[in-house]
Protein backbone atom coordinates (compact mmCIF):
# COMPACT_ATOMS: atom_id res chain seq x y z
CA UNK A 1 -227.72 -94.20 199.82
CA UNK A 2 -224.71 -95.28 197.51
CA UNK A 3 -223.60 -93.80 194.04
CA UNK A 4 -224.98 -96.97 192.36
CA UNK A 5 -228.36 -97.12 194.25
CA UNK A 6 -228.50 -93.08 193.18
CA UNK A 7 -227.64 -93.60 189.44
CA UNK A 8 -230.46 -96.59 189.25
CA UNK A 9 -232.51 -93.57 190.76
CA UNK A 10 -231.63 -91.29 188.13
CA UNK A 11 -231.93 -93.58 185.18
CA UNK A 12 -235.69 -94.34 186.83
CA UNK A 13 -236.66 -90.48 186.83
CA UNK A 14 -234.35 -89.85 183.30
CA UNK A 15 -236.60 -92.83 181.67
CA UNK A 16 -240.16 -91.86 182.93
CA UNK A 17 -239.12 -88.06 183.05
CA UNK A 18 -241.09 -87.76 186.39
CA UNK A 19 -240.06 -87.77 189.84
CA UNK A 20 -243.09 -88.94 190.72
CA UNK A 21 -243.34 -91.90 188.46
CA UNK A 22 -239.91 -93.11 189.14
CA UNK A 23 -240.59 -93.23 193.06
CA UNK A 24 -243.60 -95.02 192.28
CA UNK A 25 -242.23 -97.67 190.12
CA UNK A 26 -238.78 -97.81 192.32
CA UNK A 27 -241.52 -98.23 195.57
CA UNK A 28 -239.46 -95.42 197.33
CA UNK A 29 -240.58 -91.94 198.81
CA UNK A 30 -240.51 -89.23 196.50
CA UNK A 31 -238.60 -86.88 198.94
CA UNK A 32 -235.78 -89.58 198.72
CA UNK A 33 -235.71 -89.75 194.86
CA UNK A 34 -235.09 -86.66 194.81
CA UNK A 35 -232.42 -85.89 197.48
CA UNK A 36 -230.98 -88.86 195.70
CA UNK A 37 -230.84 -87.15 191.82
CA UNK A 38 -229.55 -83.71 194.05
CA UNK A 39 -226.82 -85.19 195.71
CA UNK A 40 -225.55 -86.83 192.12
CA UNK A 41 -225.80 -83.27 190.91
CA UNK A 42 -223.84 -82.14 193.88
CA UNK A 43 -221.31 -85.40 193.22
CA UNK A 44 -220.67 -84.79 189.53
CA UNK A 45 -220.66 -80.83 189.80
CA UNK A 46 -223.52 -80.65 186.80
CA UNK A 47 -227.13 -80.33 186.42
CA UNK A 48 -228.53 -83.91 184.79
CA UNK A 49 -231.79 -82.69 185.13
CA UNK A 50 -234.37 -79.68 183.97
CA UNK A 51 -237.37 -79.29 186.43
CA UNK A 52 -240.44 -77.53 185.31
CA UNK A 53 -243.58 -77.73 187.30
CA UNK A 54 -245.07 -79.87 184.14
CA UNK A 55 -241.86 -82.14 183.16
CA UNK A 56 -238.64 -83.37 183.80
CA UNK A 57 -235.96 -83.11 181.01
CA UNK A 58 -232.30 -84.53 180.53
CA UNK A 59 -229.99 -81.69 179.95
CA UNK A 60 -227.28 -82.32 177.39
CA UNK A 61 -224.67 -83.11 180.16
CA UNK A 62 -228.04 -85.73 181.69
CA UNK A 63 -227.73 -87.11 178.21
CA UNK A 64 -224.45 -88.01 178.39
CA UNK A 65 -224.33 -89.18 181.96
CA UNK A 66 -227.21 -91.46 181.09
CA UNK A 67 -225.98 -93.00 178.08
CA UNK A 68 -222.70 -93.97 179.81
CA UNK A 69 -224.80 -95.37 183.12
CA UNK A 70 -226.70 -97.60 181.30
CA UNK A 71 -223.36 -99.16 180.32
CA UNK A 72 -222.00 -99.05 183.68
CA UNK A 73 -225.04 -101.17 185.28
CA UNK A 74 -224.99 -103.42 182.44
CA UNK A 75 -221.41 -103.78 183.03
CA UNK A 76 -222.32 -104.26 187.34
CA UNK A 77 -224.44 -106.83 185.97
CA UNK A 78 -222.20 -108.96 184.08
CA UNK A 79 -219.41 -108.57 186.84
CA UNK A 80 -222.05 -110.41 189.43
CA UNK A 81 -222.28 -113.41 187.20
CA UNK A 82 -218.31 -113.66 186.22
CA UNK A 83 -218.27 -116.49 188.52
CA UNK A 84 -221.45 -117.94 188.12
CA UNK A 85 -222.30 -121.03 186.09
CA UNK A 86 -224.05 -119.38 183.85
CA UNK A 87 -221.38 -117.00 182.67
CA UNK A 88 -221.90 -117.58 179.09
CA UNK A 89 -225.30 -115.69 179.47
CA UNK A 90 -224.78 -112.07 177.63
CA UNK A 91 -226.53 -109.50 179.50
CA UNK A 92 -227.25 -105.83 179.37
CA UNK A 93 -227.31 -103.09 176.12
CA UNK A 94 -224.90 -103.38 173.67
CA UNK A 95 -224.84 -100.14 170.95
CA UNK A 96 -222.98 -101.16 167.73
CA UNK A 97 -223.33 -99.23 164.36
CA UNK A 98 -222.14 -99.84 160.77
CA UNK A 99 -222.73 -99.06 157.22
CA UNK A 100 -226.61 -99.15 156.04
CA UNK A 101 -225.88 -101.85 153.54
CA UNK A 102 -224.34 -104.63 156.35
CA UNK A 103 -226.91 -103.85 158.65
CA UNK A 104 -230.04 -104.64 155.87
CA UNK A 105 -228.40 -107.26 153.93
CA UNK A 106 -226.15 -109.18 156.49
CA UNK A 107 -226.71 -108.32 159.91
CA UNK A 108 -230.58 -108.05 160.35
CA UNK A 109 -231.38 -111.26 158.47
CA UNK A 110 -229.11 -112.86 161.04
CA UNK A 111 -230.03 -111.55 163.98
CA UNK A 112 -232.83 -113.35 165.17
CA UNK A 113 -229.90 -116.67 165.46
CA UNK A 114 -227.85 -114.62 167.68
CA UNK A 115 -230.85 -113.06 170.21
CA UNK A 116 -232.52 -116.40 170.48
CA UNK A 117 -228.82 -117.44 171.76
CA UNK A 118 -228.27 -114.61 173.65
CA UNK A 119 -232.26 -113.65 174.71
CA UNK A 120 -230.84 -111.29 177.88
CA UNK A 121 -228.91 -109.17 175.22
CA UNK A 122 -230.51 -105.96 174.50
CA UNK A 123 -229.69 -104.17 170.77
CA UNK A 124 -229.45 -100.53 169.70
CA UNK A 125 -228.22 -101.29 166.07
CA UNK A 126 -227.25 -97.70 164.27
CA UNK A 127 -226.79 -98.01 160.53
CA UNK A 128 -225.46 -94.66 158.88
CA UNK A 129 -223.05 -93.61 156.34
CA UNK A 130 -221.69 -90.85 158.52
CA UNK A 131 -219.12 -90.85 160.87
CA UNK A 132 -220.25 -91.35 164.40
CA UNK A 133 -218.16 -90.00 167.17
CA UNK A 134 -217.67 -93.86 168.79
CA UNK A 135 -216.58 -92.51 172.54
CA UNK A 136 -219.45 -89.31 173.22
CA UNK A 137 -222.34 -91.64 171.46
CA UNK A 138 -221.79 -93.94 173.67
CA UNK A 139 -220.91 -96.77 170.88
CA UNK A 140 -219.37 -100.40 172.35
CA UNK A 141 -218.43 -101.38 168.76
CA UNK A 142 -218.15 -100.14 165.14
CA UNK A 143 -217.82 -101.86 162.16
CA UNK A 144 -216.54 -99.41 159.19
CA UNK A 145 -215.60 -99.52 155.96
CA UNK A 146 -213.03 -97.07 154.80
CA UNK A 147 -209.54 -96.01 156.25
CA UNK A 148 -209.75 -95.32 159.33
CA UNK A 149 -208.27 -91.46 161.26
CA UNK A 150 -209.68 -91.54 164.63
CA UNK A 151 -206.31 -92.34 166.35
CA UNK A 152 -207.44 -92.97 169.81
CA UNK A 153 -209.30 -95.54 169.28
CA UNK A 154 -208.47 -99.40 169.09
CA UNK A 155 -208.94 -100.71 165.32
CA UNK A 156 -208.74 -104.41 164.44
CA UNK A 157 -208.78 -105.10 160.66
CA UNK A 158 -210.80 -107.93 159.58
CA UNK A 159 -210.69 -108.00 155.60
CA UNK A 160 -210.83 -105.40 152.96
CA UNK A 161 -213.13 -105.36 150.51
CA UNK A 162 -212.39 -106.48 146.45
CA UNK A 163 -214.01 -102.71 144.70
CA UNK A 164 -215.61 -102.78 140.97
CA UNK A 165 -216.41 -100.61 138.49
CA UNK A 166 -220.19 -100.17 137.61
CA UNK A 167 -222.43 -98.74 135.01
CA UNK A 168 -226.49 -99.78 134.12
CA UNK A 169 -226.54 -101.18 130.49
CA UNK A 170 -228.83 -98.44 129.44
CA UNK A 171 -226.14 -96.18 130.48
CA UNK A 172 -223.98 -98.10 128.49
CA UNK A 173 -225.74 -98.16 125.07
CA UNK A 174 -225.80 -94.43 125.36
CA UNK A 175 -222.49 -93.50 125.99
CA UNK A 176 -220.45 -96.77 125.04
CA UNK A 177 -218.46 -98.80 126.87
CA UNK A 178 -215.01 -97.57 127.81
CA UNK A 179 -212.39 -99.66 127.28
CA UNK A 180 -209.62 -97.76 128.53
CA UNK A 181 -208.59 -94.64 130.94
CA UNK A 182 -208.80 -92.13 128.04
CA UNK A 183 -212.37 -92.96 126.88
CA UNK A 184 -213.63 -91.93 130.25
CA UNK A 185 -213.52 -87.92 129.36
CA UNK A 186 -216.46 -88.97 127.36
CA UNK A 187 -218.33 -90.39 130.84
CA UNK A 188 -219.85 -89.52 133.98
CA UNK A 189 -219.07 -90.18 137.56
CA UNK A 190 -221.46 -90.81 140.24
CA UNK A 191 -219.49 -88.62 142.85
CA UNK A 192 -220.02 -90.21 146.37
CA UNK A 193 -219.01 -87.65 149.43
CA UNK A 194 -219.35 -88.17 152.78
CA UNK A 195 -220.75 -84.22 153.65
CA UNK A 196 -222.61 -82.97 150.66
CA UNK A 197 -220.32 -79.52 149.72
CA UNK A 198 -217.10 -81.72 149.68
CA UNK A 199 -214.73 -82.35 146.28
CA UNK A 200 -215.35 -85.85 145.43
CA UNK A 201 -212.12 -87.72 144.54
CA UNK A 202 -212.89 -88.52 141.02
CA UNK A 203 -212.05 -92.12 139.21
CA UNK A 204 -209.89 -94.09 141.64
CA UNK A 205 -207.33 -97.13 140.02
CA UNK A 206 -204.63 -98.58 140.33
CA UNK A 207 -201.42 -98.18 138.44
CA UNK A 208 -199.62 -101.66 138.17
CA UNK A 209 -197.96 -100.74 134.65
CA UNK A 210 -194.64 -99.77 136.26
CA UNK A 211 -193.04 -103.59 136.28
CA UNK A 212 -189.65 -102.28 138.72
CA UNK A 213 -192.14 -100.18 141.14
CA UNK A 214 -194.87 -101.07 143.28
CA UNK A 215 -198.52 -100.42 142.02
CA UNK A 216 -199.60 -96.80 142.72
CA UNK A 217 -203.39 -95.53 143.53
CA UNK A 218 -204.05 -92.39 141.11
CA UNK A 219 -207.22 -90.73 140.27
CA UNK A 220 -208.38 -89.24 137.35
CA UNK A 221 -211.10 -85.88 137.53
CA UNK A 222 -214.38 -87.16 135.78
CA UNK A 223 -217.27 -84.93 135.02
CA UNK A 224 -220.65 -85.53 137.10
CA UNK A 225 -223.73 -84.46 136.96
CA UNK A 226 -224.82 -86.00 140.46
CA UNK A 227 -223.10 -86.05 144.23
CA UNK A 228 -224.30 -88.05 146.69
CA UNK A 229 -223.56 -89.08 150.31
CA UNK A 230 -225.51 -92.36 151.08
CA UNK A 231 -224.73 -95.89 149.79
CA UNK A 232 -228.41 -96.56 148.53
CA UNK A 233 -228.54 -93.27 146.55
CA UNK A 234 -225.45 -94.25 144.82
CA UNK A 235 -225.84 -97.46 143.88
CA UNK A 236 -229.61 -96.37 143.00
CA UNK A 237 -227.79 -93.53 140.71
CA UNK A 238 -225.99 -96.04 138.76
CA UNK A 239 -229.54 -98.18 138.05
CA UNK A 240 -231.01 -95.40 136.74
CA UNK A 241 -228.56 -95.17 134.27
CA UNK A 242 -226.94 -91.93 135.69
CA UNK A 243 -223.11 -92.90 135.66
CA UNK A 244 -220.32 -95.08 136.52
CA UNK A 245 -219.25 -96.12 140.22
CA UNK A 246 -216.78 -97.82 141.89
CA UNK A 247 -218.88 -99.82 145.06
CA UNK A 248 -217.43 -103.09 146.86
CA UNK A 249 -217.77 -106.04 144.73
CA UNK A 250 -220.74 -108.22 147.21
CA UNK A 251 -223.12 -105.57 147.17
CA UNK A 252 -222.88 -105.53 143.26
CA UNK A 253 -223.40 -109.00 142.68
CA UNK A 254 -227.17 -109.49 142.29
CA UNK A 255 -227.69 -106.66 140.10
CA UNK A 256 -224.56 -107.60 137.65
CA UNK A 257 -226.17 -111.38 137.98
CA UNK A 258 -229.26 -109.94 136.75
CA UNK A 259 -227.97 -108.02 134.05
CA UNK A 260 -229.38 -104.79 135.74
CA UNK A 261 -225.54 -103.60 136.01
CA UNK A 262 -222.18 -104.20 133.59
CA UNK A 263 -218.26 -104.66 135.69
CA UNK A 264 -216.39 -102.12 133.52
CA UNK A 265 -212.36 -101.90 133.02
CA UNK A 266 -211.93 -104.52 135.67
CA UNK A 267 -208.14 -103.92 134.77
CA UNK A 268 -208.37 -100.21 136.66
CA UNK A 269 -210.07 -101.14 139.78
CA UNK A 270 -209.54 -98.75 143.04
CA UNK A 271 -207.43 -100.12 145.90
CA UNK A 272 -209.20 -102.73 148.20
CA UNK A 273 -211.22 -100.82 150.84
CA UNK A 274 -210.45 -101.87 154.43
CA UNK A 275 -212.95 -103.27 156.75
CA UNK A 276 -212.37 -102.62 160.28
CA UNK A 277 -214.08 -103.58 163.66
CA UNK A 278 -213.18 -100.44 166.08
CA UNK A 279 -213.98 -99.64 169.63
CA UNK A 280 -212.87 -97.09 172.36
CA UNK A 281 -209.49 -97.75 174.15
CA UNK A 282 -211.17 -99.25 177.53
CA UNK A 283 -208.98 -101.45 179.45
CA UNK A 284 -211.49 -104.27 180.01
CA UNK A 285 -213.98 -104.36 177.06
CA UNK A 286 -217.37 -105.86 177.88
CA UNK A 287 -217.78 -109.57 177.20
CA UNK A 288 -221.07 -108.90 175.24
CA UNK A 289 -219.08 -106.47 172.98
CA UNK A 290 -216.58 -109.08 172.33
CA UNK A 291 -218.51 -112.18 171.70
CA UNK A 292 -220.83 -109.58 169.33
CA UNK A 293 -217.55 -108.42 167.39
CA UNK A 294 -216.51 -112.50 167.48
CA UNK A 295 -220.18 -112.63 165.37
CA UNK A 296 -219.57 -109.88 163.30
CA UNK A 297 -216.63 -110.65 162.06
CA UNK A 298 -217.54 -114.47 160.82
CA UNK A 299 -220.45 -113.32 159.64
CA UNK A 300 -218.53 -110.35 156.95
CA UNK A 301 -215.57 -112.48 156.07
CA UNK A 302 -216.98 -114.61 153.66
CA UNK A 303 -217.87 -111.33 151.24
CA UNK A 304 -214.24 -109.84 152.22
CA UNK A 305 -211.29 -110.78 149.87
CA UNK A 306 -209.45 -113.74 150.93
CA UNK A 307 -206.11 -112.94 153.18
């Protein structure tokens, strides 16, 4: 039996956690699903599997292997058809993630377009404000908002976004609108932070009012009475009349059209956040990943700044 024949095997018994099962559905003996799953052990020098006499359980090296399988078959499985007429034809799992917001407002709604084109295309769609480690989760593509630090992996910025300064009208007829940097030692912050314990930046602008330099980003320490670390929370914050923020300019829209939020000092606006498609260094990436990212990217530009 080949590796590939024995890592079909494996997924089988790591899917249905049962030996049993798998050699049923596979038709094969159960004796050879087994000697096939122990000689992968032997091959990769790890356990993938935990055997009780009631269950069968990935272990966390299993996990991994599995993960990175399914992505190898899928990849098999798009090799067969490179030359075939129907090349065009996406097939296989493809495991993107990006911000919560995208993936409600943008991404979802348009989605049924893109599966009915591409109906052999199977989606695991993460949507998270934290980090995700793009390589050990097994990720093909990630769209993310911010600047980017994970070095080793391949980046291609597509935009940035234009960022605004927020604040609920109630808010507003409390504490008055400020008109200038000073006034805002008489308001509060909504403090976003990505891991809830961190220092939160403060009020982010800026500085153009040096004519002979180029503009500098500064920050000014505001008082807060809330943190958060999720995108809905904040912007729900500022509804509820809790405190300024500074959120990309799109995703404000509706409520300042409805008059349920007020642009403050658009003159002292934080520096355009980046928007950036990233994926692990692979020599070849997968043709579904690319034509996905090809999607992606048309479908964000139009709420990115122009270039």
């Amino acid at each position: 039996m080949n590796q590939l024949e024995a890592i079909q095997i494996y997924l089988r018994v790591a899917e249905l956690s049962s030996f049993t099962d798998a050699a049923d559905s596979l038709g094969l003996p159960k004796a050879n699903v087994s000697t096939a799953v122990q000689q992968l052990e032997s091959y990769l020098g790890t356990r993938l599997l935990h055997r009780t006499t009631r269950r069968v359980q990935m272990t966390h090296d299993g996990q991994a292997f599995y993960e990175r399988s399914k992505d190898l078959l899928a990849d098999f499985d798009e090799l067969k058809t490179l030359f075939n007429s129907k090349q065009n034809q996406l097939r296989g799992r493809l495991r993107v993630d990006m911000p919560t917001v995208i993936a409600r407002d943008l991404v979802i709604p348009n989605l049924p377009d893109f599966l009915r084109e591409h109906p052999d295309l199977e989606i695991e769609l993460s949507s998270t404000d934290r980090r995700v480690d793009v390589v050990r989760e097994g990720f093909d593509c990630v769209l993310r908002v911010g600047t980017l630090v994970d070095s080793s992996l391949i980046a291609r910025t597509i935009g940035a976004y234009e960022l605004i300064n927020c604040a609920s009208p109630e808010y507003l007829a409390r504490n008055g609108t400020p008109t200038s940097l000073a006034d805002l030692e008489h308001h509060h912050l909504i403090h976003y932070v990505p891991i809830l314990g961190g220092k939160p930046l403060g009020f982010e602008y800026v500085d153009s009012s040096n004519e002979k330099s180029e503009p500098v980003e500064k920050t000014i320490a505001m008082q807060g009475a809330l943190k958060v670390n999720n995108v809905d929370a904040y912007t729900g914050a500022c509804l509820a009349g809790l405190g300024i923020i500074q959120s990309p300019e799109p995703g404000m829209r509706e409520y300042i059209a409805a008059g349920r939020l007020v642009e403050i000092l658009p003159h002292y606006s934080p520096a355009p956040m980046p928007v950036s498609l990233i994926y692990a260094n692979r020599r070849h990436l997968p043709k579904r990943a690319q034509v996905f990212m090809t999607w992606l990217t048309e479908l964000v530009k139009p709420r990115l700044m122009p270039q």
